[in-house]
Structures are given as C-alpha cells and as structure tokens.
PDB file of N, CA and C in Angstrom:
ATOM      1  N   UNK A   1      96.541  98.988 106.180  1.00  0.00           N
ATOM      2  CA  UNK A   1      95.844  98.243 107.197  1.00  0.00           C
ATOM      3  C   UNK A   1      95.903  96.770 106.826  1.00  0.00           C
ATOM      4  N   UNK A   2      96.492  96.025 107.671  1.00  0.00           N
ATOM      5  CA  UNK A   2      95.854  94.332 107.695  1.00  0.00           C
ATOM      6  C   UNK A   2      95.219  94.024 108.329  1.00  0.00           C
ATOM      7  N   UNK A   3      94.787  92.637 107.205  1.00  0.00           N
ATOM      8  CA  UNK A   3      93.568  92.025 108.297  1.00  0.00           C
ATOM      9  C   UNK A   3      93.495  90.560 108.020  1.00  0.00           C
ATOM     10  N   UNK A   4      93.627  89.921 109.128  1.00  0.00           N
ATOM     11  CA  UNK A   4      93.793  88.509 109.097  1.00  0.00           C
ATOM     12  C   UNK A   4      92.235  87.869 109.269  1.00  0.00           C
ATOM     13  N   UNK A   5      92.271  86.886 108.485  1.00  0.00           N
ATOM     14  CA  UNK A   5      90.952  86.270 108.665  1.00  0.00           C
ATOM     15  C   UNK A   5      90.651  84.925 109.241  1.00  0.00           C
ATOM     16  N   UNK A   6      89.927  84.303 109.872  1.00  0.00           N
ATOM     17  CA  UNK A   6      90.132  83.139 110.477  1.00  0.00           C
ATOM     18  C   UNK A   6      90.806  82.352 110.615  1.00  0.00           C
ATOM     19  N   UNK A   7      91.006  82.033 108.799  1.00  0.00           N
ATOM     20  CA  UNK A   7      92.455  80.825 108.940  1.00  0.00           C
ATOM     21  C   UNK A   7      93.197  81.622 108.822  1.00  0.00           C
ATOM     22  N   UNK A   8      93.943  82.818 109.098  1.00  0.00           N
ATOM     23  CA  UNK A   8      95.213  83.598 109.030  1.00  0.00           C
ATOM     24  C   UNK A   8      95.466  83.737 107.699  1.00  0.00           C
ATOM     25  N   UNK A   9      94.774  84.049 106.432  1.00  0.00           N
ATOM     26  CA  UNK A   9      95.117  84.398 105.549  1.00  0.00           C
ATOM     27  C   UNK A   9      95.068  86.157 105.729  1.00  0.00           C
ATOM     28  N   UNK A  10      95.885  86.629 104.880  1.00  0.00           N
ATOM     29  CA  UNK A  10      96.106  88.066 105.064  1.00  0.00           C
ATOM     30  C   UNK A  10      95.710  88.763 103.678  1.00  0.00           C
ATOM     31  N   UNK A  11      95.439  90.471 104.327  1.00  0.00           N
ATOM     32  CA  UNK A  11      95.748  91.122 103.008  1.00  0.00           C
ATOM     33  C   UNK A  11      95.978  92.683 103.396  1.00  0.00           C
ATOM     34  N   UNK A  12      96.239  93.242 102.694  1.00  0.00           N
ATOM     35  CA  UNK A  12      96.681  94.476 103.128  1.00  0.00           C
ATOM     36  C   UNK A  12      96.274  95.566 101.959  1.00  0.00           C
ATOM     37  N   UNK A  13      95.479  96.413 102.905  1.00  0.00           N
ATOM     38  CA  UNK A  13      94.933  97.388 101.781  1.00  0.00           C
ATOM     39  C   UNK A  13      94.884  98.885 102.102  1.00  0.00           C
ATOM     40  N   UNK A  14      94.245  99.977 101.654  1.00  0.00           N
ATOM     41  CA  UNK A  14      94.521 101.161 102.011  1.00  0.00           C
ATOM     42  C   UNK A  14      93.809 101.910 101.044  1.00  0.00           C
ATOM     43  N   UNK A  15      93.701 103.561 101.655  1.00  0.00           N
ATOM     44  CA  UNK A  15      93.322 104.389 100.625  1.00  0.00           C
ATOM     45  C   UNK A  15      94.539 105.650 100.753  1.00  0.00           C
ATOM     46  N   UNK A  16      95.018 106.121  99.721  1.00  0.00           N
ATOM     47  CA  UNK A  16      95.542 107.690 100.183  1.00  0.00           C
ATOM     48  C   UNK A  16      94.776 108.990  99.565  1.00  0.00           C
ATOM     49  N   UNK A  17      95.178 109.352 100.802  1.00  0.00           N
ATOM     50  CA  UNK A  17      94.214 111.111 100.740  1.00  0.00           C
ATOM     51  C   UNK A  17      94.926 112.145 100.751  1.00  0.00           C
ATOM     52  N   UNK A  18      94.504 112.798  99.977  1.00  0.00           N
ATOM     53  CA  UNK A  18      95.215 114.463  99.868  1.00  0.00           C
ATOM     54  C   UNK A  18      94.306 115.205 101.375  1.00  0.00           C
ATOM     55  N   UNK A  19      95.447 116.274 101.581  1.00  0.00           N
ATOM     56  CA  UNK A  19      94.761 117.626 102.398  1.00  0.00           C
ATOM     57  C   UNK A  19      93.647 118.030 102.429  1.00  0.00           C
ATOM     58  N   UNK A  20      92.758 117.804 101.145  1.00  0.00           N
ATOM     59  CA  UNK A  20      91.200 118.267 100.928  1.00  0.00           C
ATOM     60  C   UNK A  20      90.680 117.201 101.371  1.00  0.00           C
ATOM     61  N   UNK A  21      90.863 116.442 101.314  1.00  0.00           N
ATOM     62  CA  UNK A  21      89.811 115.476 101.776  1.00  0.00           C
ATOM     63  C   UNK A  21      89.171 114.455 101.223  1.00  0.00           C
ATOM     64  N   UNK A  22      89.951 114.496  99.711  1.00  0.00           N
ATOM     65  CA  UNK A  22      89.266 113.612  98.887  1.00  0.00           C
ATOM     66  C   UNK A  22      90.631 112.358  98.386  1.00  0.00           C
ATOM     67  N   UNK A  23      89.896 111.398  98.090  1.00  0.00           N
ATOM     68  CA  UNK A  23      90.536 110.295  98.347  1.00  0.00           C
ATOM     69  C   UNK A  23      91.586 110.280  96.641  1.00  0.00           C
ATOM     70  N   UNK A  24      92.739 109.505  96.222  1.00  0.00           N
ATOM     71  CA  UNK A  24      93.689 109.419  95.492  1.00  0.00           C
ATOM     72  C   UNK A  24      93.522 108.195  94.850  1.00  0.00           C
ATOM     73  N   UNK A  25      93.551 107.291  95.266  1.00  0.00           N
ATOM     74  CA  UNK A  25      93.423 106.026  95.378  1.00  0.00           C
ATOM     75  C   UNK A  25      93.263 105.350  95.918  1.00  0.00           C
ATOM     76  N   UNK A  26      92.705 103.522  95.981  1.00  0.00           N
ATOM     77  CA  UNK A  26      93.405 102.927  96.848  1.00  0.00           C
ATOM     78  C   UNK A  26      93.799 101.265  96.281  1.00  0.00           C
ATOM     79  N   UNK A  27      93.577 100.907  97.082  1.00  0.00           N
ATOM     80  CA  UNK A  27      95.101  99.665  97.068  1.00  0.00           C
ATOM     81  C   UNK A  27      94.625  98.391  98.084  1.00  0.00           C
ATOM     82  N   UNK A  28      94.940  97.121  97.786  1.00  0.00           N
ATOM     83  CA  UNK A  28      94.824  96.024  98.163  1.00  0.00           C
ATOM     84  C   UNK A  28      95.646  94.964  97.562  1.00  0.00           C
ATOM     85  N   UNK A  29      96.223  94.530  98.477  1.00  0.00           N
ATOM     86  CA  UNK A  29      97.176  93.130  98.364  1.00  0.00           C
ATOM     87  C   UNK A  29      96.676  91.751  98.932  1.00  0.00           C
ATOM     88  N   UNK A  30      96.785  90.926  98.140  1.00  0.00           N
ATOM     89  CA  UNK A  30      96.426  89.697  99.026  1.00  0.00           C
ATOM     90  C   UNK A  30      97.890  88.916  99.372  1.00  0.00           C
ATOM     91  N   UNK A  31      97.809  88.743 100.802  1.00  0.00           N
ATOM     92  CA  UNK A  31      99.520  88.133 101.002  1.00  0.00           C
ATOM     93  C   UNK A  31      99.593  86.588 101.213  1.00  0.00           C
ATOM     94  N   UNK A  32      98.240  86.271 101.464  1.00  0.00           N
ATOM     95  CA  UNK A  32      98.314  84.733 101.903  1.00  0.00           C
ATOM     96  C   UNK A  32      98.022  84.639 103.356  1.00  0.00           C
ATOM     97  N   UNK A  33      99.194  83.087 103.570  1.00  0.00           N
ATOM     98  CA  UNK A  33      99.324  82.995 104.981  1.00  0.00           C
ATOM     99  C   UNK A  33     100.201  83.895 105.692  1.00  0.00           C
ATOM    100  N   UNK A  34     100.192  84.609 106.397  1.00  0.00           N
ATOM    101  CA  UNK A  34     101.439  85.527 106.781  1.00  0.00           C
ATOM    102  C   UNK A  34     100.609  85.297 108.556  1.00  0.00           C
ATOM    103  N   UNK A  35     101.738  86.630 108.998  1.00  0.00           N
ATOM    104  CA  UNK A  35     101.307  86.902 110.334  1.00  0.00           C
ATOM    105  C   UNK A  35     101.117  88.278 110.582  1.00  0.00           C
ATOM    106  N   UNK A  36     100.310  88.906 111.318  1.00  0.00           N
ATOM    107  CA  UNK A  36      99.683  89.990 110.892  1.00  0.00           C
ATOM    108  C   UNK A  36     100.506  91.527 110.771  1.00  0.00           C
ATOM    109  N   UNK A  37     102.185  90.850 111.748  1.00  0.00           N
ATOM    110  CA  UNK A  37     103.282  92.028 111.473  1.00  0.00           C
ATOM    111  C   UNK A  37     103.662  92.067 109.920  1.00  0.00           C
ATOM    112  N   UNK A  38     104.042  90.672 109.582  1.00  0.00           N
ATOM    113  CA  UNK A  38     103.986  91.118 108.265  1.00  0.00           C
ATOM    114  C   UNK A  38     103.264  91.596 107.292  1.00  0.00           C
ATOM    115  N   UNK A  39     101.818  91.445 107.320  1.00  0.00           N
ATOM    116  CA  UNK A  39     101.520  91.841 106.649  1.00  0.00           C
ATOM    117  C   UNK A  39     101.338  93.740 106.667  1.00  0.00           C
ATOM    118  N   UNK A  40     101.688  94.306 108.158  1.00  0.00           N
ATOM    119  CA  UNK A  40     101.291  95.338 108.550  1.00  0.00           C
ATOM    120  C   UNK A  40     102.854  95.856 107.923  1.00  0.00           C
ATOM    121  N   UNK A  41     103.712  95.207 107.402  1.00  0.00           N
ATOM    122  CA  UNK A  41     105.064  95.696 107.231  1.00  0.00           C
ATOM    123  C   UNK A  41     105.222  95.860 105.168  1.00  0.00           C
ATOM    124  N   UNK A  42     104.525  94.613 104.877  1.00  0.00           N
ATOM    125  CA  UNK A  42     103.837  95.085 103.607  1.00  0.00           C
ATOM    126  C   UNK A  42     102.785  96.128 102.882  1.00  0.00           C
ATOM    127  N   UNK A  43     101.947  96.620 103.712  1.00  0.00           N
ATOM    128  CA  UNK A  43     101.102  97.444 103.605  1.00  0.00           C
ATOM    129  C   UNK A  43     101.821  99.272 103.916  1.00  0.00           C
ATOM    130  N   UNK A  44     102.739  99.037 104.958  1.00  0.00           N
ATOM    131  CA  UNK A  44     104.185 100.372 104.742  1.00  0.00           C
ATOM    132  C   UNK A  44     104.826 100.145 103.476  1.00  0.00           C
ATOM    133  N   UNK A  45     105.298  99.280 103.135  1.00  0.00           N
ATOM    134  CA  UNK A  45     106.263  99.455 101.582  1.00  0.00           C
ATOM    135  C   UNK A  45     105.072  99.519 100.803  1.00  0.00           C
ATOM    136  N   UNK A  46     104.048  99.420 100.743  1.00  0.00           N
ATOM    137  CA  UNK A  46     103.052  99.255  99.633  1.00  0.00           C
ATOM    138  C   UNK A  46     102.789 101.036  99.519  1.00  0.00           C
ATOM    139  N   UNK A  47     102.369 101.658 100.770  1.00  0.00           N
ATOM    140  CA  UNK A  47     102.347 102.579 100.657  1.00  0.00           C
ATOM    141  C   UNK A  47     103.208 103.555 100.043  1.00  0.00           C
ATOM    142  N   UNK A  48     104.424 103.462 100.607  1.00  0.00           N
ATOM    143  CA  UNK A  48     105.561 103.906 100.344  1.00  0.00           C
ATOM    144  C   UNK A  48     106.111 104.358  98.898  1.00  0.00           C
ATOM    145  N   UNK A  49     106.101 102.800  98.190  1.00  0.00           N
ATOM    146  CA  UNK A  49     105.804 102.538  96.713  1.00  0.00           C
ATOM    147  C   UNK A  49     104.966 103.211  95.889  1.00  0.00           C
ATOM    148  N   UNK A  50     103.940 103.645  96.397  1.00  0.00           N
ATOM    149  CA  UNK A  50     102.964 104.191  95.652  1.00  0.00           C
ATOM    150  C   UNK A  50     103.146 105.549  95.839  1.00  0.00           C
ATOM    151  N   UNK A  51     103.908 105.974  96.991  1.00  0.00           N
ATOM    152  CA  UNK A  51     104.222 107.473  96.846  1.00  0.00           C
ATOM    153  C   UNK A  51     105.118 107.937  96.005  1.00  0.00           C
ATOM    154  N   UNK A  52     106.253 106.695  95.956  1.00  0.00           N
ATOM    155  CA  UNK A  52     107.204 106.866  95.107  1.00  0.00           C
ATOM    156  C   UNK A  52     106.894 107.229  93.437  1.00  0.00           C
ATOM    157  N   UNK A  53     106.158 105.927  92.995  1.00  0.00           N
ATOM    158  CA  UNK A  53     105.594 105.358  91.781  1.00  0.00           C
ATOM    159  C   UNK A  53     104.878 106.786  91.261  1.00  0.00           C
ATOM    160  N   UNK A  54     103.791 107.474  91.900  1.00  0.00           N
ATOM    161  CA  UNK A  54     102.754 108.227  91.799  1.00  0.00           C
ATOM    162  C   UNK A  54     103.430 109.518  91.595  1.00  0.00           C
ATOM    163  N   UNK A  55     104.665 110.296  92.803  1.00  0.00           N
ATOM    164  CA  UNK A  55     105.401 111.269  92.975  1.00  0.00           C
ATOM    165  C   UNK A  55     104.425 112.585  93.199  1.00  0.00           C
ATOM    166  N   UNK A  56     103.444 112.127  94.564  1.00  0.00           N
ATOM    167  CA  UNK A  56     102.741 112.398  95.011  1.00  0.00           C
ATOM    168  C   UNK A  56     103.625 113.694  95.747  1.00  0.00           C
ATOM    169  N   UNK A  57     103.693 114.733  96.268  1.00  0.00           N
ATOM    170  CA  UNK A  57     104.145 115.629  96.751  1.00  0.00           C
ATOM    171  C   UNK A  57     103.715 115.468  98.620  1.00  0.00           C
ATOM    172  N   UNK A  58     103.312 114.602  99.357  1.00  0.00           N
ATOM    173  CA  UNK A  58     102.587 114.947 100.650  1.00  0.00           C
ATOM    174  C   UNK A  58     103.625 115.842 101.283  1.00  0.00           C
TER     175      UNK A  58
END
C-alpha cells in the first residue's frame, strides 16, 4: 500500500499473511518524493522480494 502525504512524500508498506490468519510480517519503505504509481510499483517488488528472500510457499 502507498500513501502520499501532503507534500507528496511517499512510503510504502504492508503486512503478509498466511491462510490462518495470522500475520508473517510486515514492511515499510520510505521513498521520498515520488508519485503515488510509483510508489504503488515499489511496494509490488517489495513484496515480491520478500517472498523471494523469505521462500514463503503461498
């Protein structure tokens, strides 16, 4: 998820969840000035990464 804040600074953060219901981790980036696709395009590779990194089975 991003979220831009007044002056357009960004950040992009998240939680991942298993099937039960209980949470894995989560995660926050601060990106700066961006625009809010990017940052919504950082917060996919962030995810992504962490599935990789982790070798999470979803």
């Amino acid at each position: 998820m991003a979220l831009p804040s007044g002056n357009r600074f960004c950040c992009s953060w998240g939680v991942m969840w298993v099937q039960e219901g209980r949470w894995i981790l989560a995660y926050n980036r601060y990106l700066g000035f961006c625009f809010v696709m990017e940052a919504e395009l950082w917060g996919i590779l962030d995810r992504l990464t962490l599935i990789l990194e982790w070798s999470y089975d979803f």
